[in-house]
PDB file of N, CA and C in Angstrom:
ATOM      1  N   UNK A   1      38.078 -24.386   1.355  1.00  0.00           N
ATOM      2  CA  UNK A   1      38.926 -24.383   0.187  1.00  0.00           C
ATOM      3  C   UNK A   1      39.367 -25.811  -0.089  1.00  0.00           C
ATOM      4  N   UNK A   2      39.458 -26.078  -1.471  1.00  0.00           N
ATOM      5  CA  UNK A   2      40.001 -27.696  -2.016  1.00  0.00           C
ATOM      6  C   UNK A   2      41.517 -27.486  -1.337  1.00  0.00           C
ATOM      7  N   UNK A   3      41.237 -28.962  -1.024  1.00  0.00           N
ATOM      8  CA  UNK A   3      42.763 -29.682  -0.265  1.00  0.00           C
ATOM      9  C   UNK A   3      44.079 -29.457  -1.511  1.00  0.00           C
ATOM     10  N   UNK A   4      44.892 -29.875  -1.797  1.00  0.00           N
ATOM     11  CA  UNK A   4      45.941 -30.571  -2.727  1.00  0.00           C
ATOM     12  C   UNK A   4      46.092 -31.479  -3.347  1.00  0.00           C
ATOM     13  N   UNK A   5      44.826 -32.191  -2.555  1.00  0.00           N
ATOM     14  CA  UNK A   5      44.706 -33.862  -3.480  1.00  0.00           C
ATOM     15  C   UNK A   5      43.419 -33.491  -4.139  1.00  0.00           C
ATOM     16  N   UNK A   6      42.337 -33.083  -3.562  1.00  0.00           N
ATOM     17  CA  UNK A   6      41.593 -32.606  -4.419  1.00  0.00           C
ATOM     18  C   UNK A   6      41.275 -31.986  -5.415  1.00  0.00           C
ATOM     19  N   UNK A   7      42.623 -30.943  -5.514  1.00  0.00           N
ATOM     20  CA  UNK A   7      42.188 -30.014  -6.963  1.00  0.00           C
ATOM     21  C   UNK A   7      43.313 -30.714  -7.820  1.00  0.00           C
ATOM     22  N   UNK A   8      44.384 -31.809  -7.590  1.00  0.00           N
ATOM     23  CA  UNK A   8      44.808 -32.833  -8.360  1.00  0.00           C
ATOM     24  C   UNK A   8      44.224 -33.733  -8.963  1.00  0.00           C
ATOM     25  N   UNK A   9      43.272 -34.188  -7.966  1.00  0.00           N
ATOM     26  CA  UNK A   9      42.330 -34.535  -9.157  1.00  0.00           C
ATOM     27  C   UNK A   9      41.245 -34.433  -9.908  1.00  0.00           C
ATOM     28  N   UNK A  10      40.935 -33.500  -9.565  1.00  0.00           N
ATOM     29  CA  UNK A  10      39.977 -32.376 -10.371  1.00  0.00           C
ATOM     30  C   UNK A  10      40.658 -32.040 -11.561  1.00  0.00           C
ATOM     31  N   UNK A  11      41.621 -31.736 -11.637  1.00  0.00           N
ATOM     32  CA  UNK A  11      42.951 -31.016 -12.833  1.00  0.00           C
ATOM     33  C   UNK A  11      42.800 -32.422 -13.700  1.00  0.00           C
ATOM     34  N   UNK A  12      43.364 -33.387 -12.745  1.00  0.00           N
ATOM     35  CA  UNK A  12      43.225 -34.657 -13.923  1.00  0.00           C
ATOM     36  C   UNK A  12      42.147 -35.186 -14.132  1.00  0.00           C
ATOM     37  N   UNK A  13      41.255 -35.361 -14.071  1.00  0.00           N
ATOM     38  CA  UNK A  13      39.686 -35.580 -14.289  1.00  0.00           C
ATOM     39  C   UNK A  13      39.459 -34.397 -15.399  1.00  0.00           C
ATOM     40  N   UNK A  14      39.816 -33.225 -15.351  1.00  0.00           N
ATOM     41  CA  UNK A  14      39.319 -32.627 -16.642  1.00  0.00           C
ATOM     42  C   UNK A  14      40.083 -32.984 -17.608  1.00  0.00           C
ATOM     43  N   UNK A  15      41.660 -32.935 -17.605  1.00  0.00           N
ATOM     44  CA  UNK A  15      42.298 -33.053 -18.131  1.00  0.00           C
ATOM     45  C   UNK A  15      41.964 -34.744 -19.136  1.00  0.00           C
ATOM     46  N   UNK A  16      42.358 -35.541 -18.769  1.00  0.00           N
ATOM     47  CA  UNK A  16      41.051 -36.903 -18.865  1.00  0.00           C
ATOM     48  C   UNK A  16      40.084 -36.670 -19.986  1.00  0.00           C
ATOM     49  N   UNK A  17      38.907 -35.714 -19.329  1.00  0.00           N
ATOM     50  CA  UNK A  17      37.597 -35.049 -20.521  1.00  0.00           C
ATOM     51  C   UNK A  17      38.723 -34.823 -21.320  1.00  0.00           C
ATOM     52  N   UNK A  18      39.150 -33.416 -21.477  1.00  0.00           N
ATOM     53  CA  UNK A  18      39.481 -32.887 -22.349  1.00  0.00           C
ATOM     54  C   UNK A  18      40.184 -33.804 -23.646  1.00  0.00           C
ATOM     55  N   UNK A  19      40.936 -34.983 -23.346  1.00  0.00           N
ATOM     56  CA  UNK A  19      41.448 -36.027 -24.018  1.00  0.00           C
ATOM     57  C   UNK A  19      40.577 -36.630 -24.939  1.00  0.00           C
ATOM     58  N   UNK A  20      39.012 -36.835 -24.187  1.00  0.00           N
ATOM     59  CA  UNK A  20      38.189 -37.180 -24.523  1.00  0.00           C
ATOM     60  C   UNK A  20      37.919 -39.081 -23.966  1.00  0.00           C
ATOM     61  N   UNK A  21      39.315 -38.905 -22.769  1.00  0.00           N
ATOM     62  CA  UNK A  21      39.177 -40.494 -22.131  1.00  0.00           C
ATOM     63  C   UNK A  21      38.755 -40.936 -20.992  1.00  0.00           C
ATOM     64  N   UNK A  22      38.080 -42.041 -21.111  1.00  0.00           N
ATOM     65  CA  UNK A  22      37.165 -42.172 -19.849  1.00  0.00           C
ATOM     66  C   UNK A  22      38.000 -42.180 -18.401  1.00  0.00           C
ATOM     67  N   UNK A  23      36.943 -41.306 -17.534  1.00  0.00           N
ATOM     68  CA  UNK A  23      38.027 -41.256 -16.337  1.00  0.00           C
ATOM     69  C   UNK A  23      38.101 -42.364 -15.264  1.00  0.00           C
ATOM     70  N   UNK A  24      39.245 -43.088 -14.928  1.00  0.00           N
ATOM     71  CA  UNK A  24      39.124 -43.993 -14.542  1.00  0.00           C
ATOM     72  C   UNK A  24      40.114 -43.859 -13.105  1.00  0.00           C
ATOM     73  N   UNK A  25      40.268 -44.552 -11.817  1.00  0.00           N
ATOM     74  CA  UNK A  25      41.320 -44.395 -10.852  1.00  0.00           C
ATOM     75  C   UNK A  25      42.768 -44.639 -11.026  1.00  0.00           C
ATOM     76  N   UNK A  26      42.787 -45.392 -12.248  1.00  0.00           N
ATOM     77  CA  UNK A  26      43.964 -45.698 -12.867  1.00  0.00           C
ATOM     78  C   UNK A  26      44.987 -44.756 -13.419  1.00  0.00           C
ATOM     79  N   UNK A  27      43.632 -43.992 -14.189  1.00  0.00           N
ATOM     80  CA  UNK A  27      44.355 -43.285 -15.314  1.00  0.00           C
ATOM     81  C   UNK A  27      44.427 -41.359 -14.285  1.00  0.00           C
ATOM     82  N   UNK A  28      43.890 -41.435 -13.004  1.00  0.00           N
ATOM     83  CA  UNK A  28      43.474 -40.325 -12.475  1.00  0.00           C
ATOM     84  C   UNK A  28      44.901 -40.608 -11.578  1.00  0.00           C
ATOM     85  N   UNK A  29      45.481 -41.784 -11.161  1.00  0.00           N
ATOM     86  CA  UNK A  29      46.948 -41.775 -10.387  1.00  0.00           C
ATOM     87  C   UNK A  29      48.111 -41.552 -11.449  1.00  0.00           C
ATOM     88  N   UNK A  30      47.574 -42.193 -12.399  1.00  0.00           N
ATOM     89  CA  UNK A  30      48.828 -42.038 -13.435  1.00  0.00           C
ATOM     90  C   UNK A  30      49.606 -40.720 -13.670  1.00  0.00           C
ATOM     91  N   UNK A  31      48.341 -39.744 -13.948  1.00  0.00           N
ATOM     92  CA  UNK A  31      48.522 -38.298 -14.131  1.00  0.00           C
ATOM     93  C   UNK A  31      49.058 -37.674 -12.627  1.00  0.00           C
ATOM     94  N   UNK A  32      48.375 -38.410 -11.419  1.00  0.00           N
ATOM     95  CA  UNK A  32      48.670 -37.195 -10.667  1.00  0.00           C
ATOM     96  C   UNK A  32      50.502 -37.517  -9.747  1.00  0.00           C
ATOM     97  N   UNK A  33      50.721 -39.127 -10.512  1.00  0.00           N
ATOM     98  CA  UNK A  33      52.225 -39.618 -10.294  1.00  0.00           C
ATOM     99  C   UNK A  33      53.174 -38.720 -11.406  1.00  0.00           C
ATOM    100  N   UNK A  34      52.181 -38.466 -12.343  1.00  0.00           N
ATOM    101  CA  UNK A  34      53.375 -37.796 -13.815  1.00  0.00           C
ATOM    102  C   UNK A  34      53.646 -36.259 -13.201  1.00  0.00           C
ATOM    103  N   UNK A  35      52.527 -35.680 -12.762  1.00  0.00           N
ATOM    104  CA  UNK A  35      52.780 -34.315 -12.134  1.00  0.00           C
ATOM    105  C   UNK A  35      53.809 -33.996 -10.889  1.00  0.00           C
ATOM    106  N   UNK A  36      54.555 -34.920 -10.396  1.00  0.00           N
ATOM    107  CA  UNK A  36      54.326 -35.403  -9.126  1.00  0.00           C
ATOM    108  C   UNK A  36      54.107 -34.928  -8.010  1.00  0.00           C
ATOM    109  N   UNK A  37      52.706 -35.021  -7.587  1.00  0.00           N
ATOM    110  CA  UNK A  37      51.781 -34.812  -6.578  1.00  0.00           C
ATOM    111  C   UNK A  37      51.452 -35.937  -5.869  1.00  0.00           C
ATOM    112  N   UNK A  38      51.305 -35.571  -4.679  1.00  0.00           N
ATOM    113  CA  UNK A  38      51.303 -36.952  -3.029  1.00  0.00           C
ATOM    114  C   UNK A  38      49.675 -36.410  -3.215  1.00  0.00           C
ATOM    115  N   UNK A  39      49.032 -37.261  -2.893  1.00  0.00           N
ATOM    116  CA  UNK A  39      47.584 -37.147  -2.628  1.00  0.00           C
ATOM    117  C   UNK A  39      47.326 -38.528  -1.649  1.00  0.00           C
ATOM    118  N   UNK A  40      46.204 -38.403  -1.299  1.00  0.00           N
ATOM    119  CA  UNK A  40      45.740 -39.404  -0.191  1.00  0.00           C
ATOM    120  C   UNK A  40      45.310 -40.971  -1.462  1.00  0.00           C
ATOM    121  N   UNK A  41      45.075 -41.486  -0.987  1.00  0.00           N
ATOM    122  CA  UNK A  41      45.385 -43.142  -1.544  1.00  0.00           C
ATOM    123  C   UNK A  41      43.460 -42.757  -2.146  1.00  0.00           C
ATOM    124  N   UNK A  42      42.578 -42.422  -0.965  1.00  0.00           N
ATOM    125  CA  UNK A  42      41.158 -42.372  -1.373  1.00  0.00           C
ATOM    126  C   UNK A  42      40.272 -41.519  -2.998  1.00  0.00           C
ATOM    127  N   UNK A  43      41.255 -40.398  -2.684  1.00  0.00           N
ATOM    128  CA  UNK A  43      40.931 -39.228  -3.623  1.00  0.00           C
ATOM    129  C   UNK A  43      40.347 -40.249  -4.769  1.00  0.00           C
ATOM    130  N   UNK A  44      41.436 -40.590  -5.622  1.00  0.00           N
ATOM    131  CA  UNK A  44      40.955 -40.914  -7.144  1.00  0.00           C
ATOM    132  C   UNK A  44      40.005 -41.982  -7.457  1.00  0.00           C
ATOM    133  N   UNK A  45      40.168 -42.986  -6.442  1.00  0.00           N
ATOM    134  CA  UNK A  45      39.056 -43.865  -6.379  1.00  0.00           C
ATOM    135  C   UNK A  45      37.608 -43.170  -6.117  1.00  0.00           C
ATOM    136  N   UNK A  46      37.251 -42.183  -5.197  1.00  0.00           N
ATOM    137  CA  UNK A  46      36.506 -41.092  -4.834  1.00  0.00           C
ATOM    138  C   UNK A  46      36.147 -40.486  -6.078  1.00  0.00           C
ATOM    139  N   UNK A  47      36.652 -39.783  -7.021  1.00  0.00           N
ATOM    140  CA  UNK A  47      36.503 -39.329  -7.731  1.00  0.00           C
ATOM    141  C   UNK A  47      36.200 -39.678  -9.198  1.00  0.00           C
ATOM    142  N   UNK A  48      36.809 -41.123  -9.328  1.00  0.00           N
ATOM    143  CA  UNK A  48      36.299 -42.125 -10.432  1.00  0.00           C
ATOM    144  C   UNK A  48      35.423 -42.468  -9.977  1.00  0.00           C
ATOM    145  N   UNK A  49      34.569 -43.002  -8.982  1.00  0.00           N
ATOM    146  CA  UNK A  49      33.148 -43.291  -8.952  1.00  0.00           C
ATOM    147  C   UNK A  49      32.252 -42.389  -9.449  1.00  0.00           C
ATOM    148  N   UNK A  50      32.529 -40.834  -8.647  1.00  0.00           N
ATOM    149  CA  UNK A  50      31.618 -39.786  -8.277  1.00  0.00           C
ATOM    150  C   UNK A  50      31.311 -39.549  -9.972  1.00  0.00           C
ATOM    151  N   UNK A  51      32.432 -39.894 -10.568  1.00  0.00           N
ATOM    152  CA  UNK A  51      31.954 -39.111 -11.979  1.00  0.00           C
ATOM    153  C   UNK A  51      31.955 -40.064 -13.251  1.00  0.00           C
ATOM    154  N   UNK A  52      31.656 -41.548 -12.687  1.00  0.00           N
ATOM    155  CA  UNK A  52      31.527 -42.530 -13.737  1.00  0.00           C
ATOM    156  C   UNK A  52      30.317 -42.374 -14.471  1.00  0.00           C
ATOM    157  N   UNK A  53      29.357 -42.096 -13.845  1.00  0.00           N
ATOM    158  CA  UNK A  53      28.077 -42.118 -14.734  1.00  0.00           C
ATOM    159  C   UNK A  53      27.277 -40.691 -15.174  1.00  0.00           C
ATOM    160  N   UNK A  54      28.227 -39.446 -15.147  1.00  0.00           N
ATOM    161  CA  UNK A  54      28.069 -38.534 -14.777  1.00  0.00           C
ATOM    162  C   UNK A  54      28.430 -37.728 -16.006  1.00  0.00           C
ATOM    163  N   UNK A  55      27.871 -37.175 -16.916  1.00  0.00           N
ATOM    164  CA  UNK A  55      27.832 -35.913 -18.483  1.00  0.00           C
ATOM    165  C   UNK A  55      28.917 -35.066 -18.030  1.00  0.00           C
ATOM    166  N   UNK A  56      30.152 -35.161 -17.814  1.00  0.00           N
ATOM    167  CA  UNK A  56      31.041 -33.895 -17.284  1.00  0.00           C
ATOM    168  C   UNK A  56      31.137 -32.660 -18.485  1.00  0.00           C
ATOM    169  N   UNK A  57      30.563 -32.562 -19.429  1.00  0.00           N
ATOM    170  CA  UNK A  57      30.292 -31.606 -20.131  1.00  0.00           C
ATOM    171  C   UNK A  57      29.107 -30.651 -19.497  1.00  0.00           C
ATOM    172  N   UNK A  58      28.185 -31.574 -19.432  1.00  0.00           N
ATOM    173  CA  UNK A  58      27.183 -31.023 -18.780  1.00  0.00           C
ATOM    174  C   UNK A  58      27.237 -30.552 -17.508  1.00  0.00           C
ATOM    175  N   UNK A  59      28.596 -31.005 -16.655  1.00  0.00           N
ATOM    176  CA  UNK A  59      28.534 -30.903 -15.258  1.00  0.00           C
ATOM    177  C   UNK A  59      29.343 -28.998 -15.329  1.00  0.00           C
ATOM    178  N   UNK A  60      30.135 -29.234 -16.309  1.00  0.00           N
ATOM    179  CA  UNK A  60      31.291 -27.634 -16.632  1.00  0.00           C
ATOM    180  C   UNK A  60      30.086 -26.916 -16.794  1.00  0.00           C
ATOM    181  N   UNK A  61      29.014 -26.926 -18.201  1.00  0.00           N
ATOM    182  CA  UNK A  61      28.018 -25.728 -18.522  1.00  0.00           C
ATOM    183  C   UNK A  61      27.055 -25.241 -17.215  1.00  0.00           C
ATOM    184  N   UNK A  62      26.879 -26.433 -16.561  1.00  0.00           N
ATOM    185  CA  UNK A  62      25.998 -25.844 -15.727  1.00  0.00           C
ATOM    186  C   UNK A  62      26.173 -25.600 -14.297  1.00  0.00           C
ATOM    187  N   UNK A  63      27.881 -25.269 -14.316  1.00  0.00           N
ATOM    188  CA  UNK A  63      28.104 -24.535 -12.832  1.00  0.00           C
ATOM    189  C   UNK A  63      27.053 -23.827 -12.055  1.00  0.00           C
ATOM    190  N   UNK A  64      26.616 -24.090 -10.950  1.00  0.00           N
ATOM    191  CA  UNK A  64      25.946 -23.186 -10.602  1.00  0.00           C
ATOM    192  C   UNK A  64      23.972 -22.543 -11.439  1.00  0.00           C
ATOM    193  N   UNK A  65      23.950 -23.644 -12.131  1.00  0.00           N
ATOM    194  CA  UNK A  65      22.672 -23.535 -12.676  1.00  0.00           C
ATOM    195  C   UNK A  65      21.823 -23.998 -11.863  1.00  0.00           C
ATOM    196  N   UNK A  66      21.546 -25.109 -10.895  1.00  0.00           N
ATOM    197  CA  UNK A  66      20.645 -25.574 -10.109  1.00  0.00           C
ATOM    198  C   UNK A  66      20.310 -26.757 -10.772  1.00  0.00           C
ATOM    199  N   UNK A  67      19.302 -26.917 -10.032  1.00  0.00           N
ATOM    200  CA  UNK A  67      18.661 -29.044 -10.632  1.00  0.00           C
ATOM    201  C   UNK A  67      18.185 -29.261 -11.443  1.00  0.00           C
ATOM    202  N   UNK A  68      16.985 -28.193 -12.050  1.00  0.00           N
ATOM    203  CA  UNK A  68      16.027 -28.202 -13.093  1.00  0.00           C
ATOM    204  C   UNK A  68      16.072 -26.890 -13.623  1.00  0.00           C
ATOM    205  N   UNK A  69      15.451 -26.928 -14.903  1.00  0.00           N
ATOM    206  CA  UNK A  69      14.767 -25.286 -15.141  1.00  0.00           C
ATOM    207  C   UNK A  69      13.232 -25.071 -14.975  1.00  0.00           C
ATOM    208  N   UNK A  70      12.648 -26.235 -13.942  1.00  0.00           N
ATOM    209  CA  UNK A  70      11.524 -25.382 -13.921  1.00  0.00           C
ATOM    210  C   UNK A  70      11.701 -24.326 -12.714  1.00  0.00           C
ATOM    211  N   UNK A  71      12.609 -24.670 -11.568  1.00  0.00           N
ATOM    212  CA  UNK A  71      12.698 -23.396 -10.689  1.00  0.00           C
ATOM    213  C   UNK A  71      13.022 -22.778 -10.894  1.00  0.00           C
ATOM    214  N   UNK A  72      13.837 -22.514 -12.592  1.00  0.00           N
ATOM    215  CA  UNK A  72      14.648 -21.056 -12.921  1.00  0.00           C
ATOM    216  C   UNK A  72      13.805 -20.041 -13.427  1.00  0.00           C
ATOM    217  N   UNK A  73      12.994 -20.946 -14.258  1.00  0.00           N
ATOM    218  CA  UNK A  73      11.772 -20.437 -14.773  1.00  0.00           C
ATOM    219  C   UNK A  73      11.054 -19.755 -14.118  1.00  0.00           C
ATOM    220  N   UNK A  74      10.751 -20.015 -13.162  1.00  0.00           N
ATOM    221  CA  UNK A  74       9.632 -19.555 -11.609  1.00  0.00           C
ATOM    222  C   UNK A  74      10.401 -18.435 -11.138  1.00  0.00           C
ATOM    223  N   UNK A  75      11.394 -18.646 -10.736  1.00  0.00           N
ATOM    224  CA  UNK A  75      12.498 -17.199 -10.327  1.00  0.00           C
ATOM    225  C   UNK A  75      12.704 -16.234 -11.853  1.00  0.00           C
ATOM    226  N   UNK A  76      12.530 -16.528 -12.389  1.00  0.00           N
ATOM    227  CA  UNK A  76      13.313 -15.206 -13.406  1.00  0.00           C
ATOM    228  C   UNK A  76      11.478 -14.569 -13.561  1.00  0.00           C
ATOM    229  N   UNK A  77      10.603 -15.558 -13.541  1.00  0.00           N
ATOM    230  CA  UNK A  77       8.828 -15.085 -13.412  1.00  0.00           C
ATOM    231  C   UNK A  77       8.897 -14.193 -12.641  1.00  0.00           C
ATOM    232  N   UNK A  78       9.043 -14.928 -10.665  1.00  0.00           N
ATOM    233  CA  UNK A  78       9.370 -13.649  -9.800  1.00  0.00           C
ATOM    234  C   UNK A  78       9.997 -12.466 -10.018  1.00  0.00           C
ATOM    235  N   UNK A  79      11.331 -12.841 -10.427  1.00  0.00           N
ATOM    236  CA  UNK A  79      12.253 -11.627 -10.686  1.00  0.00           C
ATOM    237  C   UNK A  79      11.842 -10.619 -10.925  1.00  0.00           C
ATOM    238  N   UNK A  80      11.002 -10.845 -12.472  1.00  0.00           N
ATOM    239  CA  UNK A  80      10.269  -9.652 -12.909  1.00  0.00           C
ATOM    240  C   UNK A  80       9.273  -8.923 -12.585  1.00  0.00           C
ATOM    241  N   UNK A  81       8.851  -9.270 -11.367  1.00  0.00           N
ATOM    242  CA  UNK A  81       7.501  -8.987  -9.987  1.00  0.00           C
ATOM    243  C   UNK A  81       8.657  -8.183  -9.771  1.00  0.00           C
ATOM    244  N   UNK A  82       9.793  -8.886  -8.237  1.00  0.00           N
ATOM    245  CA  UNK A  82      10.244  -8.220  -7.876  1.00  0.00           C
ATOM    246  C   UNK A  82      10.916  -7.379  -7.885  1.00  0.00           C
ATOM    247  N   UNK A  83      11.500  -6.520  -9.289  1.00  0.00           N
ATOM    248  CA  UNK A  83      12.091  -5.430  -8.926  1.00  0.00           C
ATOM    249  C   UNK A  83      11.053  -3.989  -8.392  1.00  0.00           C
ATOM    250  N   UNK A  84      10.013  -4.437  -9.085  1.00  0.00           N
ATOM    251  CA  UNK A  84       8.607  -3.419  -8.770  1.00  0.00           C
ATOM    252  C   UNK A  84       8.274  -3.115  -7.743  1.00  0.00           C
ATOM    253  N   UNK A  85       8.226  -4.569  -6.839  1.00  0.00           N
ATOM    254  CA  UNK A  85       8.289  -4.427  -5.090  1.00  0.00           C
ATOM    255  C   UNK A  85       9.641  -3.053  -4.620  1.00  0.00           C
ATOM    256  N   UNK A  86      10.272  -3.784  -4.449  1.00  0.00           N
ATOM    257  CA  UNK A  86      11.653  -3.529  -4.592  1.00  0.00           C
ATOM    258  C   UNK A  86      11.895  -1.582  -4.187  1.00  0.00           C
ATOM    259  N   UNK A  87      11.687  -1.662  -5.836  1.00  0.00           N
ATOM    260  CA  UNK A  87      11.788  -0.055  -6.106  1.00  0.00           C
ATOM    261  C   UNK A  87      10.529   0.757  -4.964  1.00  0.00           C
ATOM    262  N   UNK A  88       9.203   0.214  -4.515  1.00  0.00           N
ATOM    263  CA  UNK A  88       8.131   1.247  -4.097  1.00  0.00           C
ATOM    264  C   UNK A  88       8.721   0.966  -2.635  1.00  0.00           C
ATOM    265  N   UNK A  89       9.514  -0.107  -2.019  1.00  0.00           N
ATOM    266  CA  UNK A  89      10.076  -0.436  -0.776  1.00  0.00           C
ATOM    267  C   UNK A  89      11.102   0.917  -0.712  1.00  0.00           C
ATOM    268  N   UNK A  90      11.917   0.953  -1.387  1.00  0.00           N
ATOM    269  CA  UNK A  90      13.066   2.040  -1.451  1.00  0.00           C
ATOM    270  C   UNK A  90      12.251   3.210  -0.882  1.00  0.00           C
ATOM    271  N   UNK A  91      11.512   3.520  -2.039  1.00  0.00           N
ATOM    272  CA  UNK A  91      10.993   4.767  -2.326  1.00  0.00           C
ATOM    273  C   UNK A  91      10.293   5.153  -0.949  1.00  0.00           C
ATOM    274  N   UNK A  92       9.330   4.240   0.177  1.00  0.00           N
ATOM    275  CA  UNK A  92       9.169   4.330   1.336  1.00  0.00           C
ATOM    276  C   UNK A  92      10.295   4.671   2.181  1.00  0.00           C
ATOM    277  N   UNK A  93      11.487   3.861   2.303  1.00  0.00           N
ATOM    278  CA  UNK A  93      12.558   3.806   3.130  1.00  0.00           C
ATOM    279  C   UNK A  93      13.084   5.332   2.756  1.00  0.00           C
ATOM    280  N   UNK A  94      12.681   6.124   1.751  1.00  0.00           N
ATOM    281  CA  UNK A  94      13.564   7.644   1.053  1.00  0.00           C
ATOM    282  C   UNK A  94      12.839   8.363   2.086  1.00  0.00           C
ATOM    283  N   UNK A  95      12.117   7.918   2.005  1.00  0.00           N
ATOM    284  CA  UNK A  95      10.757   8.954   2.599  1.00  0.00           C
ATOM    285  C   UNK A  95      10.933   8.624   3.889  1.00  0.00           C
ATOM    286  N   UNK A  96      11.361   8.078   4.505  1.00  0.00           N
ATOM    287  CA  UNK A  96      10.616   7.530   6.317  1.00  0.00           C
ATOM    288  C   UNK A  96      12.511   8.586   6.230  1.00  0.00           C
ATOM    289  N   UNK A  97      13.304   8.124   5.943  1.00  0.00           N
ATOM    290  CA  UNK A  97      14.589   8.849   6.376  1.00  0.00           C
ATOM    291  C   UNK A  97      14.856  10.172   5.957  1.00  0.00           C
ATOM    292  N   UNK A  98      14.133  10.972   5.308  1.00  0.00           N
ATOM    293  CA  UNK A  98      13.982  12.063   4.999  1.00  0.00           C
ATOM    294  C   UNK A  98      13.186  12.895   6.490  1.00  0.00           C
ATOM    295  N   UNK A  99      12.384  12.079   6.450  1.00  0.00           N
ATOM    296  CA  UNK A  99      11.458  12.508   7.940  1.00  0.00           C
ATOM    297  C   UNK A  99      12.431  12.690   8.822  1.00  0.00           C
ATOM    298  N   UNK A 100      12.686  11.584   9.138  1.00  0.00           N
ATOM    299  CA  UNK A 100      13.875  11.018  10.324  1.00  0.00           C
ATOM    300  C   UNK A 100      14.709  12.187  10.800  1.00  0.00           C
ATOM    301  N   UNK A 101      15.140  13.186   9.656  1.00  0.00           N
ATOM    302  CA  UNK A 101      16.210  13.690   9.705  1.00  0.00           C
ATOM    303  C   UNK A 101      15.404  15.486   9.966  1.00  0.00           C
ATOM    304  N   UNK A 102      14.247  15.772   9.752  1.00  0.00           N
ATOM    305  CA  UNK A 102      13.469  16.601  10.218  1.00  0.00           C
ATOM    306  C   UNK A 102      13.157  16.580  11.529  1.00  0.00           C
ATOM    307  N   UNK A 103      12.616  15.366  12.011  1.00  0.00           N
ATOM    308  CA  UNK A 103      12.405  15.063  13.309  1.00  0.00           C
ATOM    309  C   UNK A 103      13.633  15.819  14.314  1.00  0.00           C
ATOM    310  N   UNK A 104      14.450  15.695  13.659  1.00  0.00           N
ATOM    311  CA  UNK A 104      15.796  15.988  14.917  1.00  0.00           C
ATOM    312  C   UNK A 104      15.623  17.056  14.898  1.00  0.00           C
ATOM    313  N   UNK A 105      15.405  18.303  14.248  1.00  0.00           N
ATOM    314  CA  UNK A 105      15.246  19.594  14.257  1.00  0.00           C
ATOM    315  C   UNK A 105      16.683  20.613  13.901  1.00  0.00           C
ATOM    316  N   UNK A 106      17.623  19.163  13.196  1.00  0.00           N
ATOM    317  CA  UNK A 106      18.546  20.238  12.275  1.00  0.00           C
ATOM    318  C   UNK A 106      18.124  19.190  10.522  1.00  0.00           C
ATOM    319  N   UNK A 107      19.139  19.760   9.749  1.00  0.00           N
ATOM    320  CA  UNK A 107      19.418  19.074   8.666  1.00  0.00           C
ATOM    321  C   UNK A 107      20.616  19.582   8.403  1.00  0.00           C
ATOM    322  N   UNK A 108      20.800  19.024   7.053  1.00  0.00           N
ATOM    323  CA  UNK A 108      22.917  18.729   6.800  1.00  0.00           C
ATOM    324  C   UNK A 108      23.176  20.454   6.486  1.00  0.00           C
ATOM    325  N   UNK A 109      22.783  21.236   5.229  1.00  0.00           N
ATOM    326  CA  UNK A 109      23.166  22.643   5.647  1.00  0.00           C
ATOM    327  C   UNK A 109      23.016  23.952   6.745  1.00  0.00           C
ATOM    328  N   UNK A 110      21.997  23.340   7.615  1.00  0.00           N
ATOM    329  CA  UNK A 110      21.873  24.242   8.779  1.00  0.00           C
ATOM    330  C   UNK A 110      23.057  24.938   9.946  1.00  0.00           C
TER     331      UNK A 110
END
């Protein structure tokens, strides 16, 4: 889980975007002195680098999207293989535990 200094300046780093002003270590203490929040001396310097050269629009849309779309491409290809697998796997596993339960020589209304 994010520390206290971390999601301080995460908060001000968007907050920053959202302004539409470049994020800088300056302007990332300023905010997190106006809130007043103790954070470690490293954080904002840390965090003005990490995201100086960095589309933070682009970084919000694509939570969790991955690196490229050609591997998404390739997986959503699979995808549509695998639910087919999938379903005839089940449909074995219905069947082997249906047995299973013969084998013992009761079943559930007996």
């Amino acid at each position: 889980m994010a520390s206290t200094s971390e999601l301080a300046c995460i908060y001000s780093a968007l907050i920053l975007h959202d302004d539409e002003v470049t994020v800088t270590e300056d302007k990332l203490n300023a905010l997190i002195r106006t809130a007043g929040v103790t954070v470690e001396p490293f954080w904002p310097n840390l965090f003005a680098k990490a995201l100086a050269n960095i589309d933070i629009n682009s970084l919000i849309c694509n939570v969790g999207g991955g690196g490229s779309s050609a591997p998404v491409a390739a997986a959503s290809a699979a995808s549509t293989v695998a639910p087919a697998a999938e379903e005839k796997k089940e449909e074995k596993k219905q069947e082997e535990s249906e047995e299973s339960d013969d084998d013992m020589g009761f079943g559930l209304f007996d």
